[in-house]
Protein backbone atom coordinates (compact mmCIF):
# COMPACT_ATOMS: atom_id res chain seq x y z
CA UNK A 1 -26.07 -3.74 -28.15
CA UNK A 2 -23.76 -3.78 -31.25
CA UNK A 3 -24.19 -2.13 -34.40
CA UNK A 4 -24.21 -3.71 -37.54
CA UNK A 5 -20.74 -1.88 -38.13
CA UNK A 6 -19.07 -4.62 -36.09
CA UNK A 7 -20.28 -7.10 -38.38
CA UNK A 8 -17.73 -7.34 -40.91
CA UNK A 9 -14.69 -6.88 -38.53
CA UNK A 10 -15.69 -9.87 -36.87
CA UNK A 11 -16.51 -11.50 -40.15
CA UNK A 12 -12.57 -10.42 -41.32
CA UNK A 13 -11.61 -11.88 -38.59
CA UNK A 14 -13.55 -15.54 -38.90
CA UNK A 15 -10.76 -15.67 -42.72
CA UNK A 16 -7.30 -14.10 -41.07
CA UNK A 17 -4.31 -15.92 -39.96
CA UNK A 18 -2.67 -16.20 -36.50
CA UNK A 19 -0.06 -14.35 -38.93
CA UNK A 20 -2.27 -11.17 -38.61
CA UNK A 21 -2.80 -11.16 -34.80
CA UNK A 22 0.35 -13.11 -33.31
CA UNK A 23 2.83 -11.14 -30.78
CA UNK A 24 6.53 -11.78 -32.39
CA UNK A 25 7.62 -9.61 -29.66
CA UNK A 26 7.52 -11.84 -26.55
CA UNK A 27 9.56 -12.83 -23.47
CA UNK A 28 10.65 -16.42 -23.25
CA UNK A 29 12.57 -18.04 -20.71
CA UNK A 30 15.10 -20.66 -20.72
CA UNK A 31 14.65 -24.49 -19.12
CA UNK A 32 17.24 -24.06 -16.87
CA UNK A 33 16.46 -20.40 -15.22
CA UNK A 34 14.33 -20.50 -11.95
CA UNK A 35 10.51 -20.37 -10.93
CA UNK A 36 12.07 -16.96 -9.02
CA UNK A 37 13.00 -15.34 -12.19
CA UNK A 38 9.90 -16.71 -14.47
CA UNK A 39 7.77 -15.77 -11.30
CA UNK A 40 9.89 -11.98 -11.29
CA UNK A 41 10.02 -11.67 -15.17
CA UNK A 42 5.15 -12.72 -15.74
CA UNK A 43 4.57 -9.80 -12.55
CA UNK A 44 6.93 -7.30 -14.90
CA UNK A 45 5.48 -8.00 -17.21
CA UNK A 46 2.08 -8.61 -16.34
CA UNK A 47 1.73 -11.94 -18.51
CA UNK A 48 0.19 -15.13 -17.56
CA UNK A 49 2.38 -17.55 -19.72
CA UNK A 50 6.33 -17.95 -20.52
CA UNK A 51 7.34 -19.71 -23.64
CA UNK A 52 10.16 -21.57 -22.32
CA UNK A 53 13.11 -22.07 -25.86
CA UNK A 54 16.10 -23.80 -25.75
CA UNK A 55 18.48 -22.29 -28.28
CA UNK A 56 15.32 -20.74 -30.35
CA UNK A 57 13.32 -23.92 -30.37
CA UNK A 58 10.46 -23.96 -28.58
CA UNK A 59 10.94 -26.93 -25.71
CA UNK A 60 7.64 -25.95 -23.17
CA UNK A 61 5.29 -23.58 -22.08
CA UNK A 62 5.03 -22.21 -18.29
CA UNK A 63 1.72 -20.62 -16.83
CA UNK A 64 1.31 -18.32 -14.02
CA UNK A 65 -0.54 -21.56 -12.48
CA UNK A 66 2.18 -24.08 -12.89
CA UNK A 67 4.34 -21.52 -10.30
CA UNK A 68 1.31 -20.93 -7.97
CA UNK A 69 0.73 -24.65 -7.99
CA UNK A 70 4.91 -24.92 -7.60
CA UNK A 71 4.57 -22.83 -4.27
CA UNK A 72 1.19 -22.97 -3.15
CA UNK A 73 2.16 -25.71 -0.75
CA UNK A 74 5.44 -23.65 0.60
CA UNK A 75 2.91 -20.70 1.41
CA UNK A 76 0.86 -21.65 4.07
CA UNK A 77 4.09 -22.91 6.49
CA UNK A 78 6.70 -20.24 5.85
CA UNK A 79 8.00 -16.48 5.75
CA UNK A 80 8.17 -14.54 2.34
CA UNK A 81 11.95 -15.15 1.90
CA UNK A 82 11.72 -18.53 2.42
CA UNK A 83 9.33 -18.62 0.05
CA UNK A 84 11.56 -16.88 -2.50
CA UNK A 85 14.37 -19.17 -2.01
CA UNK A 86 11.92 -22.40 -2.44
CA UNK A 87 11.17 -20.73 -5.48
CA UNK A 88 15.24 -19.84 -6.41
CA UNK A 89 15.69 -23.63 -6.29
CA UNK A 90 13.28 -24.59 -8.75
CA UNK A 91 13.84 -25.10 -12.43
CA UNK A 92 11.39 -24.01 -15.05
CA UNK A 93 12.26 -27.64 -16.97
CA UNK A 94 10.88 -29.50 -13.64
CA UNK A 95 7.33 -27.50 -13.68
CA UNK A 96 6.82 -26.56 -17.20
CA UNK A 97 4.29 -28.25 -20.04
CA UNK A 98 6.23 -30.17 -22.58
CA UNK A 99 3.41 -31.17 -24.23
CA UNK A 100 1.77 -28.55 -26.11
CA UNK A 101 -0.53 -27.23 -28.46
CA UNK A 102 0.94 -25.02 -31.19
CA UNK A 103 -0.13 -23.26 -34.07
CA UNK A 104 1.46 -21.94 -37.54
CA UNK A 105 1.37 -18.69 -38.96
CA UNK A 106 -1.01 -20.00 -41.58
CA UNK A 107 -3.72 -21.41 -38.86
CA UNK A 108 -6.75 -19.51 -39.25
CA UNK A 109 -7.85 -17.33 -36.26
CA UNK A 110 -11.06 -19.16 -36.13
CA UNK A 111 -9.57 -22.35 -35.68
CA UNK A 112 -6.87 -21.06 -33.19
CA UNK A 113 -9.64 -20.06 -30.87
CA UNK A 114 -11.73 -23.09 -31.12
CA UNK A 115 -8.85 -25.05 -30.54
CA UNK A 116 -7.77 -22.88 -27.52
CA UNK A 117 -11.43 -22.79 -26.02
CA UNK A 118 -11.88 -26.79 -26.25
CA UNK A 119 -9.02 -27.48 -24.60
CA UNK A 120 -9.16 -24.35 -22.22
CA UNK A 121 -5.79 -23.13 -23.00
CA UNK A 122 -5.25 -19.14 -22.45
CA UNK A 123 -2.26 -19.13 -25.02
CA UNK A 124 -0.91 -20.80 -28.39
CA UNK A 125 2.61 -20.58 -29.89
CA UNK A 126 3.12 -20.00 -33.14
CA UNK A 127 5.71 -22.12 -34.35
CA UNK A 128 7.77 -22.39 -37.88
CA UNK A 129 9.52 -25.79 -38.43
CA UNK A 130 13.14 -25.63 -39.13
CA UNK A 131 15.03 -27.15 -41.19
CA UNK A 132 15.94 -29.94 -38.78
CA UNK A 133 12.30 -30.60 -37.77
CA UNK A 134 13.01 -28.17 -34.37
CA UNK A 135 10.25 -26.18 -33.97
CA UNK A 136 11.18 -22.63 -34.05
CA UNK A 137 8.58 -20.19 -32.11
CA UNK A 138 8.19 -17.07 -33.79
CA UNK A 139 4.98 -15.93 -32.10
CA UNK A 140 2.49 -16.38 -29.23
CA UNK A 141 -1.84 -15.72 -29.42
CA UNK A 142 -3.31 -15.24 -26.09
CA UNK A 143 -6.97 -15.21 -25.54
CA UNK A 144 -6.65 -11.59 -24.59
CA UNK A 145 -5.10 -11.02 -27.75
CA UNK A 146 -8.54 -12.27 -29.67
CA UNK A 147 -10.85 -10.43 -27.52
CA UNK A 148 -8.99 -7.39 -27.65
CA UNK A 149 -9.18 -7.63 -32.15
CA UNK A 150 -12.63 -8.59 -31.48
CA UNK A 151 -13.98 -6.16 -29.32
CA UNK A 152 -11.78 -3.55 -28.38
CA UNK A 153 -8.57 -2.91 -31.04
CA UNK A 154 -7.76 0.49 -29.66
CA UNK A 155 -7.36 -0.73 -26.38
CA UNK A 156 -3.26 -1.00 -25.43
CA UNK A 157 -3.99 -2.06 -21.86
CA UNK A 158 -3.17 -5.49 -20.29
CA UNK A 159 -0.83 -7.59 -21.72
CA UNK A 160 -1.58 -11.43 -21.37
């Protein structure tokens, strides 16, 4: 059972910004690189999603289930390499989600995880529109990133 220390943390919390919690150091991937090397570069480093950017601007998001559900079909019938090359042959652009949900700096923490837990999302970008309309992504939240502030901010463990 919790003390009534935790109280206001969580209450802090309830009035930040994604600003306050975001990663701005992230790995992205390109559109055009393979479901090998976004497959290689998540088991690295131990992430479950891949901004993919096109020249800075954020153009889709890959999950560690869009490659499963990419190869899941190869696994059963063939060897390991074989498996690998399916994978070599894929583009991220052909699997990826175009359509996304996205957050601003100034989106309140609160609001980011409601949004991410009624649509069941495990990640939001954090975007900043440029001045051509592109939007520029200059962060990522993960769910592990709000239960980590929330419960355990000393922990440096998993990643994503």
């Amino acid at each position: 059972m919790s003390g009534m220390g935790d109280a206001p943390d969580l209450l802090a919390m309830n009035h930040s910004t994604v600003a306050t919690l975001m990663r701005t150091n992230f790995v992205a991937a390109g559109p055009e690189d393979s479901l090998l090397e976004a497959d290689r570069i998540m088991r690295l480093a131990r992430i479950r999603h891949l901004p993919v950017v096109d020249k800075g601007v954020l153009v889709g998001l890959l999950s560690h289930r869009d490659v499963l559900a990419a190869s899941i079909s190869r696994l059963e019938r063939c060897e390991p390499a074989e498996r690998l090359n399916h994978l070599r042959g894929i583009p991220i652009r052909s699997v990826m989600t175009r359509e996304l949900t996205v957050g601003t700096e100034e989106t309140a923490l609160a609001d980011a995880a409601r949004r991410m837990l009624r649509l069941k999302i495990g990640c939001l970008p954090i975007v900043r529109a440029a001045a051509d309309g592109q939007l520029q992504l200059v962060g990522i939240l993960t769910e592990s990133d709000l239960l980590r502030a929330a419960y355990a901010p000393d922990f440096a463990g998993a990643s994503d």
